[in-house]
C-alpha atoms as a PDB file:
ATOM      1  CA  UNK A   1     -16.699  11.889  19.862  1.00  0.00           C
ATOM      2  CA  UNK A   2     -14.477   9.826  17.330  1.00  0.00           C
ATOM      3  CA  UNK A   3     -14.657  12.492  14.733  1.00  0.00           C
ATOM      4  CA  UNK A   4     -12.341  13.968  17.682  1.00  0.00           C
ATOM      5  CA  UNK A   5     -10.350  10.796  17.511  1.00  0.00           C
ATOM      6  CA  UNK A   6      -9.862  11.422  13.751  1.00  0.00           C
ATOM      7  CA  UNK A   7      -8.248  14.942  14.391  1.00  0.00           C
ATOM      8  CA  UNK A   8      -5.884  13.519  17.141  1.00  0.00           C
ATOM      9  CA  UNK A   9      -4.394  11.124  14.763  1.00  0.00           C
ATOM     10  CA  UNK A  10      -4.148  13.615  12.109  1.00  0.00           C
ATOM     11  CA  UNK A  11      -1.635  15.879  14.647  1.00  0.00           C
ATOM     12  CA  UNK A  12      -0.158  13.394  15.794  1.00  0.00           C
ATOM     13  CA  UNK A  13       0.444  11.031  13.281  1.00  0.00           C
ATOM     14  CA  UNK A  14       4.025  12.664  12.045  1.00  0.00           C
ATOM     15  CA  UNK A  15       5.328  13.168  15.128  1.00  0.00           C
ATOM     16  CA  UNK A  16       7.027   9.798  15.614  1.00  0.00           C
ATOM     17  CA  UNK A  17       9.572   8.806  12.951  1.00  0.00           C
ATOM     18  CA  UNK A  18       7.660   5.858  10.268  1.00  0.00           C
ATOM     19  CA  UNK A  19      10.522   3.509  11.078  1.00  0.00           C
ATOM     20  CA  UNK A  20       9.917   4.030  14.728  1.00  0.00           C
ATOM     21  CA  UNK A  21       6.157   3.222  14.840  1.00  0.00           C
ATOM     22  CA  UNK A  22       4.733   0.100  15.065  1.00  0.00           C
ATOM     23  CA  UNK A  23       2.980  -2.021  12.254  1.00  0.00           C
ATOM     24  CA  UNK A  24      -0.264  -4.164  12.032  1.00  0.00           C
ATOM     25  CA  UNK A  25       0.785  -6.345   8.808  1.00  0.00           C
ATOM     26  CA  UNK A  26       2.517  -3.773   6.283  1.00  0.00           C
ATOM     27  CA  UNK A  27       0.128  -0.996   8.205  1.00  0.00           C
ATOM     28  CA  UNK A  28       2.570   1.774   9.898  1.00  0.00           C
ATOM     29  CA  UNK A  29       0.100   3.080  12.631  1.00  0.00           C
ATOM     30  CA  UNK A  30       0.399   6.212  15.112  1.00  0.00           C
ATOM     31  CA  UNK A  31       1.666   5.589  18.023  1.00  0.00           C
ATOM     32  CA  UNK A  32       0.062   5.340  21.195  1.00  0.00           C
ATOM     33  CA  UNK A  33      -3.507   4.355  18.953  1.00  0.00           C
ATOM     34  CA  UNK A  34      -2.982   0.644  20.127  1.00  0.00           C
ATOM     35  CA  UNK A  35      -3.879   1.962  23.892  1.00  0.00           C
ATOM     36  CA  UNK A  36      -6.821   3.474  22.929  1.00  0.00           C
ATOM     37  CA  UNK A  37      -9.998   2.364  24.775  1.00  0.00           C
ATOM     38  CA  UNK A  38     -11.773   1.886  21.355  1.00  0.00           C
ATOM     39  CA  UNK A  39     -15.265   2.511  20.401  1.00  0.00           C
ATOM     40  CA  UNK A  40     -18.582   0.340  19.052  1.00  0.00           C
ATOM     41  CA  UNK A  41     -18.123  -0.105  15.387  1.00  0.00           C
ATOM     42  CA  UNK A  42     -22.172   0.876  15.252  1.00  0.00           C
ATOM     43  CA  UNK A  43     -21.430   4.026  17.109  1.00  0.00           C
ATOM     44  CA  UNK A  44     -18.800   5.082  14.638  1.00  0.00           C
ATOM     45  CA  UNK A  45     -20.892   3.963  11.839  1.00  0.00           C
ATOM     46  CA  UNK A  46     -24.211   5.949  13.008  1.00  0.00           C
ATOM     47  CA  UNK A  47     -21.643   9.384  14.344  1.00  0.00           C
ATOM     48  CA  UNK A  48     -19.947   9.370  11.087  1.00  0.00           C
ATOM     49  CA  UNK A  49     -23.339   8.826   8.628  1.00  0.00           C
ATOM     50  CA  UNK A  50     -21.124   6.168   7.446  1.00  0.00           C
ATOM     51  CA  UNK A  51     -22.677   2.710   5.174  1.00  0.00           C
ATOM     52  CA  UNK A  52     -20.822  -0.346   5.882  1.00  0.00           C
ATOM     53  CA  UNK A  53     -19.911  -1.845   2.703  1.00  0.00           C
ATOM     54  CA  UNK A  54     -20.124  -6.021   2.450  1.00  0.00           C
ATOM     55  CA  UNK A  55     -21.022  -7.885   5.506  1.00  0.00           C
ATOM     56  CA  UNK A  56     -19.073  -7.761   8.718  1.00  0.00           C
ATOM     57  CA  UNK A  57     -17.232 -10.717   8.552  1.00  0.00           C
ATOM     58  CA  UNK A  58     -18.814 -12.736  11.466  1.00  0.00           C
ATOM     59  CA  UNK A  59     -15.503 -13.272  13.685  1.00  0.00           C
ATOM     60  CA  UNK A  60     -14.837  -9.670  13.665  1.00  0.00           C
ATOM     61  CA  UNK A  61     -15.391  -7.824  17.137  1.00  0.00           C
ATOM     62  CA  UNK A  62     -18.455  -5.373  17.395  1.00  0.00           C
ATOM     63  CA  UNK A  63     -15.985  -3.280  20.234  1.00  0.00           C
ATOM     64  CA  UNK A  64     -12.731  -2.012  20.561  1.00  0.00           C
ATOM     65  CA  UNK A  65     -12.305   0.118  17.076  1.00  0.00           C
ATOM     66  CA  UNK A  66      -9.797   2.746  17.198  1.00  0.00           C
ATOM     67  CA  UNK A  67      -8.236   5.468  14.441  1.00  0.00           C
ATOM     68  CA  UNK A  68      -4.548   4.155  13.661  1.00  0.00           C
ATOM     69  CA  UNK A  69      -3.370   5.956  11.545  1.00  0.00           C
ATOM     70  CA  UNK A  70      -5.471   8.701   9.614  1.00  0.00           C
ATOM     71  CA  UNK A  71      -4.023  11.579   7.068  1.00  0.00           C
ATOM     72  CA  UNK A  72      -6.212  15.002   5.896  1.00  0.00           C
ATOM     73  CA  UNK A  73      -7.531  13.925   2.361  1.00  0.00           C
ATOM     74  CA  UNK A  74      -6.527  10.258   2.807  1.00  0.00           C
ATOM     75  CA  UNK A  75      -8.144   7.446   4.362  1.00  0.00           C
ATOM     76  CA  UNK A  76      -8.859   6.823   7.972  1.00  0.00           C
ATOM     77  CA  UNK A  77      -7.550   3.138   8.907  1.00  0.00           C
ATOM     78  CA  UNK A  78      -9.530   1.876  11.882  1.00  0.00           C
ATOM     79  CA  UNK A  79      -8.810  -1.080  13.421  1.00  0.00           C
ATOM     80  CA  UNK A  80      -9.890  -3.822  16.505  1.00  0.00           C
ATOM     81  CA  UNK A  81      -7.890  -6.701  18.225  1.00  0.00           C
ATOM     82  CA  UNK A  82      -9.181 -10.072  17.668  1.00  0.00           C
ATOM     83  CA  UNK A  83     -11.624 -11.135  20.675  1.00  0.00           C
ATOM     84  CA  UNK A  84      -9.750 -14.587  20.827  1.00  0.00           C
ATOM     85  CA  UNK A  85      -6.162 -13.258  20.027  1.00  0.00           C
ATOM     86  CA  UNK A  86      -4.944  -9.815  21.046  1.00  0.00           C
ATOM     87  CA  UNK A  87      -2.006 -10.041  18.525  1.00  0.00           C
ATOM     88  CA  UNK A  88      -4.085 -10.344  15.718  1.00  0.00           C
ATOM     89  CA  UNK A  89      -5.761  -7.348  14.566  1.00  0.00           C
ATOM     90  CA  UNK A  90      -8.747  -6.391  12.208  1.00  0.00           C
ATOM     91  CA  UNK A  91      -9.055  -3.571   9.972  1.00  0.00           C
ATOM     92  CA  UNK A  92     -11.277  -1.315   8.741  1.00  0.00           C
ATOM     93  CA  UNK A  93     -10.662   1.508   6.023  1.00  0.00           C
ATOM     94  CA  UNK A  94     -13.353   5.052   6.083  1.00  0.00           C
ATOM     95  CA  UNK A  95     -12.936   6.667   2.592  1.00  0.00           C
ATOM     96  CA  UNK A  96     -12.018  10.328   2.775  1.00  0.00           C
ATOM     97  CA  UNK A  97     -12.982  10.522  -0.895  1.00  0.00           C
ATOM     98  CA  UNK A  98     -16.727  10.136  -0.362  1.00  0.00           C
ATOM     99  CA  UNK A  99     -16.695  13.079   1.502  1.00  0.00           C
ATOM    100  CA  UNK A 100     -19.146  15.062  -0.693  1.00  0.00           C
ATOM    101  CA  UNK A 101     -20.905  12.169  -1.991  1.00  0.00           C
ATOM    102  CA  UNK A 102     -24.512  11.181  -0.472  1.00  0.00           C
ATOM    103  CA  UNK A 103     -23.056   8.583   1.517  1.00  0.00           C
ATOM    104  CA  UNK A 104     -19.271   7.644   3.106  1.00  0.00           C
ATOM    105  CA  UNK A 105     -18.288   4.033   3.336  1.00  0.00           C
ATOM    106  CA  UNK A 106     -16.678   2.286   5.642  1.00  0.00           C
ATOM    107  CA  UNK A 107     -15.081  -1.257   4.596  1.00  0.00           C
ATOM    108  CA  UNK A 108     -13.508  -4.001   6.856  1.00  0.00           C
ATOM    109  CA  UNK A 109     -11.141  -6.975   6.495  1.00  0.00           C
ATOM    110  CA  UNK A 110     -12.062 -10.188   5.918  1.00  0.00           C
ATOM    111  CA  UNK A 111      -9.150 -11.755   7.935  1.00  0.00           C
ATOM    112  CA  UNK A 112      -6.949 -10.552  10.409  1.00  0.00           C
ATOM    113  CA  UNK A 113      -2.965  -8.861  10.565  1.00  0.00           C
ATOM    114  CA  UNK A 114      -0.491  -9.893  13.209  1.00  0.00           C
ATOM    115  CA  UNK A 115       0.478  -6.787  15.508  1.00  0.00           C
ATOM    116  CA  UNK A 116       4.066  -6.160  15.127  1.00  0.00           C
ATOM    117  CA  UNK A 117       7.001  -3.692  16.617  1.00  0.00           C
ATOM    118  CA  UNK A 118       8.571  -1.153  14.725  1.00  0.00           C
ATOM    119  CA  UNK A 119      10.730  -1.581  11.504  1.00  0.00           C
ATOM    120  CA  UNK A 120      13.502  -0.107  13.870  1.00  0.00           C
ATOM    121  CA  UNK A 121      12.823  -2.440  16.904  1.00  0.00           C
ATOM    122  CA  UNK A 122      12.907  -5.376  14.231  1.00  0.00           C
ATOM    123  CA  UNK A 123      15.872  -4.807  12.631  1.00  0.00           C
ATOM    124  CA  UNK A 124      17.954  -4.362  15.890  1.00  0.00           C
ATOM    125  CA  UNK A 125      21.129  -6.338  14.353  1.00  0.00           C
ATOM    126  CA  UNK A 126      20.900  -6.614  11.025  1.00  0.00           C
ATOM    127  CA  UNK A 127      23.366  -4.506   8.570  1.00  0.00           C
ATOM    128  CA  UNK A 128      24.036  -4.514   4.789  1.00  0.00           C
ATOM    129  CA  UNK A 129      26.970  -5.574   3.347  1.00  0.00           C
ATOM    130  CA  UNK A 130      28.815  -5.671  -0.335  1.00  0.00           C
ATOM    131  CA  UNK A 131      30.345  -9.216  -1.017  1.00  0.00           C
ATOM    132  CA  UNK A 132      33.792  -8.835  -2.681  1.00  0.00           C
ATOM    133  CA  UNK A 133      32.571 -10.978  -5.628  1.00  0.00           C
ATOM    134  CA  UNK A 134      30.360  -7.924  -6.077  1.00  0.00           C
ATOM    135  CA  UNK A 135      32.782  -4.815  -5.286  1.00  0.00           C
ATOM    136  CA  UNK A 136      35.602  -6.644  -7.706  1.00  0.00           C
ATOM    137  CA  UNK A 137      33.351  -7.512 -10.590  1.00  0.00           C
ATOM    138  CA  UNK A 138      29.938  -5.742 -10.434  1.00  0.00           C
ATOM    139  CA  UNK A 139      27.166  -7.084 -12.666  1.00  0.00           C
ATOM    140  CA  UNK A 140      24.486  -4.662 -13.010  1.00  0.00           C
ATOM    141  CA  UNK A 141      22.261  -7.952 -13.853  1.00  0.00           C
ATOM    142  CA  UNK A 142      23.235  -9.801 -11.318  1.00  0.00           C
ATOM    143  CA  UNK A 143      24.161  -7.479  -8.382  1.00  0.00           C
ATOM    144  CA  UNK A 144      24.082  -9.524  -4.942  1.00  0.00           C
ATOM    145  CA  UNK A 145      24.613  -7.929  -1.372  1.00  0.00           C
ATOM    146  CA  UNK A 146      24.947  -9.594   2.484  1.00  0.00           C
ATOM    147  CA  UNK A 147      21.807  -9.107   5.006  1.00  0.00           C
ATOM    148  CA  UNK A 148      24.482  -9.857   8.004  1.00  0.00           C
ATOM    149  CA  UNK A 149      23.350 -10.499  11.531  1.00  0.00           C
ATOM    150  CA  UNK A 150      25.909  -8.292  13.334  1.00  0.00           C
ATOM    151  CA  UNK A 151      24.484  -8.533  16.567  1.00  0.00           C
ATOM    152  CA  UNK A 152      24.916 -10.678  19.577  1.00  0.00           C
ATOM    153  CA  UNK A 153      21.586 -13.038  19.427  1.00  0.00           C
ATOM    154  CA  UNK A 154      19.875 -14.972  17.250  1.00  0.00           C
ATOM    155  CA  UNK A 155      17.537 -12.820  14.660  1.00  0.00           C
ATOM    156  CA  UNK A 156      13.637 -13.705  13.727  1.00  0.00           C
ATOM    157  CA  UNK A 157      12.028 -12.625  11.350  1.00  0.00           C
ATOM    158  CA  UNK A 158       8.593 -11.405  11.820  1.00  0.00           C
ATOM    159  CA  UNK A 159       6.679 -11.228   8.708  1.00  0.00           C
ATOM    160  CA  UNK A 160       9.649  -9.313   6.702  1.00  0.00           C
ATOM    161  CA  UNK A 161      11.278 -10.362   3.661  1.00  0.00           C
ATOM    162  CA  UNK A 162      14.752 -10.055   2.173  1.00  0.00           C
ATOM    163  CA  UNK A 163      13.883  -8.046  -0.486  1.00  0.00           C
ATOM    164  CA  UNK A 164      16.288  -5.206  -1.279  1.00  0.00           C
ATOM    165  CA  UNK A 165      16.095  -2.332  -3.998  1.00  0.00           C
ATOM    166  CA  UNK A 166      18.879  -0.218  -5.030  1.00  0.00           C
ATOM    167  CA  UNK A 167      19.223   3.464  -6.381  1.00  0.00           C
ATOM    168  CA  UNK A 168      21.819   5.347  -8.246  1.00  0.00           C
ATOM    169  CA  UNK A 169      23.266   8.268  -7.490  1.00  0.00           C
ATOM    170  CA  UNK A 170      26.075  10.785  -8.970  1.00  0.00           C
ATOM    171  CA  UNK A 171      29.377  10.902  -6.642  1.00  0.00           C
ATOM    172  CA  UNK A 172      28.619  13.969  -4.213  1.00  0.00           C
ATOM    173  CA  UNK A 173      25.172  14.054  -5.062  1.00  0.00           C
ATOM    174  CA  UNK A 174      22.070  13.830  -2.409  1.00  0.00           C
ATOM    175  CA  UNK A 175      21.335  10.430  -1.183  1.00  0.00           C
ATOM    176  CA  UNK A 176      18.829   9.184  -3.149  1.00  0.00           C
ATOM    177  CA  UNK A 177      15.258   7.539  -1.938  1.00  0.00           C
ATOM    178  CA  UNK A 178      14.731   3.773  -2.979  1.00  0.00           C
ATOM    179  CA  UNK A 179      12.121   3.453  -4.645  1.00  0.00           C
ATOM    180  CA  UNK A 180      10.055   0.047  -4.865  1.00  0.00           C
ATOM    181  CA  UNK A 181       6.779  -1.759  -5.353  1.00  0.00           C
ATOM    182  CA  UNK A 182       6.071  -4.205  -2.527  1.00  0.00           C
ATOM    183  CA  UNK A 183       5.304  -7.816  -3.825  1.00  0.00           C
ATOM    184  CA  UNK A 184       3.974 -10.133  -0.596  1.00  0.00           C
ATOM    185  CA  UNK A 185       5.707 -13.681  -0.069  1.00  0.00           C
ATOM    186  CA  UNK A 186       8.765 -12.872  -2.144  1.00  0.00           C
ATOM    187  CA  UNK A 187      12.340 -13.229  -0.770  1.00  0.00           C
ATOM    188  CA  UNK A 188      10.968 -14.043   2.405  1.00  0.00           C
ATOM    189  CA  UNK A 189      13.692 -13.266   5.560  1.00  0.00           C
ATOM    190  CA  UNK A 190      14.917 -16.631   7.204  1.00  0.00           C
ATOM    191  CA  UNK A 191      16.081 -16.494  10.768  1.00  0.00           C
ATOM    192  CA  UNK A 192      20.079 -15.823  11.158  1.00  0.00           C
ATOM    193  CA  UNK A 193      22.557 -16.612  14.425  1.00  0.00           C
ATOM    194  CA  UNK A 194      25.261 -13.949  15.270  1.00  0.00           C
ATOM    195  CA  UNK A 195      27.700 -13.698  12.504  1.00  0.00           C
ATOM    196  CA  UNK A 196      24.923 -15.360   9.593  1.00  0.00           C
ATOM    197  CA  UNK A 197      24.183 -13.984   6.831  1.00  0.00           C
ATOM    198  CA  UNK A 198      21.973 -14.439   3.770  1.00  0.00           C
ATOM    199  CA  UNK A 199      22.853 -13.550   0.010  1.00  0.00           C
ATOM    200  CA  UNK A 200      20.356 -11.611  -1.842  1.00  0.00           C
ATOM    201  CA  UNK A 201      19.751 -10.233  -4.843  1.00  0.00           C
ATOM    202  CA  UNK A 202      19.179  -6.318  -5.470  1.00  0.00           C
ATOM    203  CA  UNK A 203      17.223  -5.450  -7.392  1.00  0.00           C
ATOM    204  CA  UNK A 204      17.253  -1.410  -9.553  1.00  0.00           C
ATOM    205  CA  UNK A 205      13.826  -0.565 -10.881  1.00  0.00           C
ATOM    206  CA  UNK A 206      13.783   0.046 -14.065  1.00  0.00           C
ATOM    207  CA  UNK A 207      11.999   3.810 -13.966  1.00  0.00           C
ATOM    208  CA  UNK A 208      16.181   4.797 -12.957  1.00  0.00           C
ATOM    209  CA  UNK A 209      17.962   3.799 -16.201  1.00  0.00           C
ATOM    210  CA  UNK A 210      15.844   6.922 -18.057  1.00  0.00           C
ATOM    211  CA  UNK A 211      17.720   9.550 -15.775  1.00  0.00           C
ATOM    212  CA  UNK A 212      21.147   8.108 -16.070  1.00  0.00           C
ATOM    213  CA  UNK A 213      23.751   8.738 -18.501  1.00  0.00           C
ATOM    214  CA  UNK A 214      27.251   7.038 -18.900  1.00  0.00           C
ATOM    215  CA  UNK A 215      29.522   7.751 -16.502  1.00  0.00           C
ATOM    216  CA  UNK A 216      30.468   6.400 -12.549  1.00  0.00           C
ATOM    217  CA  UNK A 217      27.897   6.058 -10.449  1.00  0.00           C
ATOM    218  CA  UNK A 218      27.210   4.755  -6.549  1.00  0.00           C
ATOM    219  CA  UNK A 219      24.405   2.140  -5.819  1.00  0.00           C
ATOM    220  CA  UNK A 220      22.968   2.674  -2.432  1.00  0.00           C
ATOM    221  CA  UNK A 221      20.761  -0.545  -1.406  1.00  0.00           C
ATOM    222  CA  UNK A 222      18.343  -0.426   1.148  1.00  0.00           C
ATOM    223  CA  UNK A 223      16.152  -3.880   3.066  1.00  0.00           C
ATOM    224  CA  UNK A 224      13.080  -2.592   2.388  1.00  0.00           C
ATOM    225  CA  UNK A 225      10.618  -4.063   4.801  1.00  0.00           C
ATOM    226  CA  UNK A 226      13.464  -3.221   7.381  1.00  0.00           C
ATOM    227  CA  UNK A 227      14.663   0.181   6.510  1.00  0.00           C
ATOM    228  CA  UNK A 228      17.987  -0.830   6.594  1.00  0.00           C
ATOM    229  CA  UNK A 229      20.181   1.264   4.267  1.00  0.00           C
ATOM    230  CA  UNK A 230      24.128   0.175   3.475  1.00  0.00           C
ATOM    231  CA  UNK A 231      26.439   2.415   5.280  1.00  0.00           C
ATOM    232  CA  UNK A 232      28.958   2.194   2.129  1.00  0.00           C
ATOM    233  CA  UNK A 233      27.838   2.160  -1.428  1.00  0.00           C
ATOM    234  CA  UNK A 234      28.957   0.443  -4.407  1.00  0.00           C
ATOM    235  CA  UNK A 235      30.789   2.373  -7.020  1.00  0.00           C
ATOM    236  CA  UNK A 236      30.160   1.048 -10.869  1.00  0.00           C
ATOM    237  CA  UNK A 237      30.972   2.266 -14.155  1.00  0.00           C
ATOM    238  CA  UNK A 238      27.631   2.564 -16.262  1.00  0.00           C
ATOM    239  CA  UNK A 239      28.266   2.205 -19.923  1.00  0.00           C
ATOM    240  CA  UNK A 240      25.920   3.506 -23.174  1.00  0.00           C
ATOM    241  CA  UNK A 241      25.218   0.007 -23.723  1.00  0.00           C
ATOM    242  CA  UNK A 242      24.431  -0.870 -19.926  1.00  0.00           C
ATOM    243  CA  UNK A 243      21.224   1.946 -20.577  1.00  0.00           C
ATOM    244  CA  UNK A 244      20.531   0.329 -23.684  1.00  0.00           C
ATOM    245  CA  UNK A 245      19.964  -2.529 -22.377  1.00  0.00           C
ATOM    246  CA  UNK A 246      18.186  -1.563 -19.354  1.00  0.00           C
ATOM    247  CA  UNK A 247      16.150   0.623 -20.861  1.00  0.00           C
ATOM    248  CA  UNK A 248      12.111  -0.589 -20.576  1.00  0.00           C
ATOM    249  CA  UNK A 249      11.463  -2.228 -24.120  1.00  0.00           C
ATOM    250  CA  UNK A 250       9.037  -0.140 -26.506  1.00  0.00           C
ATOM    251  CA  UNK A 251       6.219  -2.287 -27.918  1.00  0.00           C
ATOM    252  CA  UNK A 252       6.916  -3.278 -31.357  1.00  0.00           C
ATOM    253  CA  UNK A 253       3.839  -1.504 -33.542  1.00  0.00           C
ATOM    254  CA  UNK A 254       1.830  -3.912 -35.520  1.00  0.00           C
ATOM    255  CA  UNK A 255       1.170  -4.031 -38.967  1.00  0.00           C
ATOM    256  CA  UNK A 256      -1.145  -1.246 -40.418  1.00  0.00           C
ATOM    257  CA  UNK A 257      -4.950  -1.824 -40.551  1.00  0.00           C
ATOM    258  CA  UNK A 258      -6.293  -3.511 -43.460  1.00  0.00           C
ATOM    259  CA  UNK A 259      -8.206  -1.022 -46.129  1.00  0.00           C
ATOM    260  CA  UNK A 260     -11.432  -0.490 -45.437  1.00  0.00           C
END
């Protein structure tokens, strides 16, 4: 029954590390689901009282849907290989949220996601590195770091982007997570030969500057789409006036309602 493939995926889903698993698009998916024999999409529709919502797209296979990756409370993401390109996957989304409600929904794709390898498997090579015009003179406006090739081929890029975001943390303090909002198409990765590299920019959301105070701090960067973190941080003086500045801008009030 694929409410039994639902459970699976929910015990199994964290047993593999995320960076280890393999993508479809930005979708990290359980391992092992791509093997999966798959069921009829009308089968899982009529098992799980489920009401597709839209049309089926009309390219989009009628076979072959699996559970990829599926949470408890979340949404289930299903998915399908393309009947004309096994690389190229379609995907479906079953709302956990509609559980009480009359009916559940099920939605799918209108176009398809490349399959890709793991974030790990993809990055075999690559390594971040501080330029010296950024360890002598650090501009917390302008801060740029090295995505270096290190390895011994040439590097593709499958999908990924260059995009890295930076956090601060206190000398001796916990390493802290990056956090980031993904944008699609921007800094987009280029391919490098052994020894390349390509100069970025880094990028410190803004949320940080309400927790920091004045005082030395390290920057740990991390390539996003990669998972690549830099082995050495970068150690900068914050000033008062570096948090002023950084600080997200109030809105300026506007002038008081005319008397009634």
């Amino acid at each position: 029954m694929f409410v039994e493939a639902i459970s699976r995926a929910c015990n199994h889903g964290a047993m593999d590390p995320l960076d280890e698993r393999p993508q479809i698009g930005p979708i990290t998916i359980d391992t092992g689901s791509l093997d999966d024999a798959g069921w009829e999409l009308a089968t899982i529709v009529s098992e799980l009282d489920l009401q597709l919502t839209g049309e089926l797209p009309v390219d989009a296979p009628h076979e072959g849907w699996r559970v990829l990756t599926s949470h408890d409370g979340d949404a289930t993401i299903i998915g399908a290989p393309d009947d004309n390109d096994p690389q190229q996957w379609w995907l479906g989304q079953i709302s956990h949220a509609q559980a009480d409600a009359a009916t559940r929904t099920v939605t799918v794709g209108s176009t398809t996601l490349p399959r890709r390898r793991s974030r790990k498997d993809r990055a075999t090579g690559l390594v971040l590195r501080w330029p010296e015009v950024t360890r002598s003179e650090p501009d917390l406006d302008l801060l740029a770091i090295d995505v270096v090739n290190a390895g011994s081929e040439r590097w593709h890029p499958q999908g990924d982007s260059f995009l890295v975001f930076a956090a601060f943390r206190q000398p001796g303090g916990p390493v802290p997570p990056v956090y980031y909002a993904y944008v699609s198409g921007r800094s987009p990765a280029v391919p490098l030969d052994p020894g390349e590299y390509a100069r970025v920019r880094v990028i410190i959301d803004a949320g940080q500057w309400a927790a920091v105070r004045p005082g030395r701090y390290e920057v740990h960067a991390a390539l996003v789409d990669l998972s690549v973190h830099v082995t050495d941080p970068l150690v900068v003086d914050v000033t008062a006036l570096d948090i002023q500045r950084h600080l997200p801008r109030r809105p300026v009030p506007g002038p008081p309602a005319p008397p009634q």
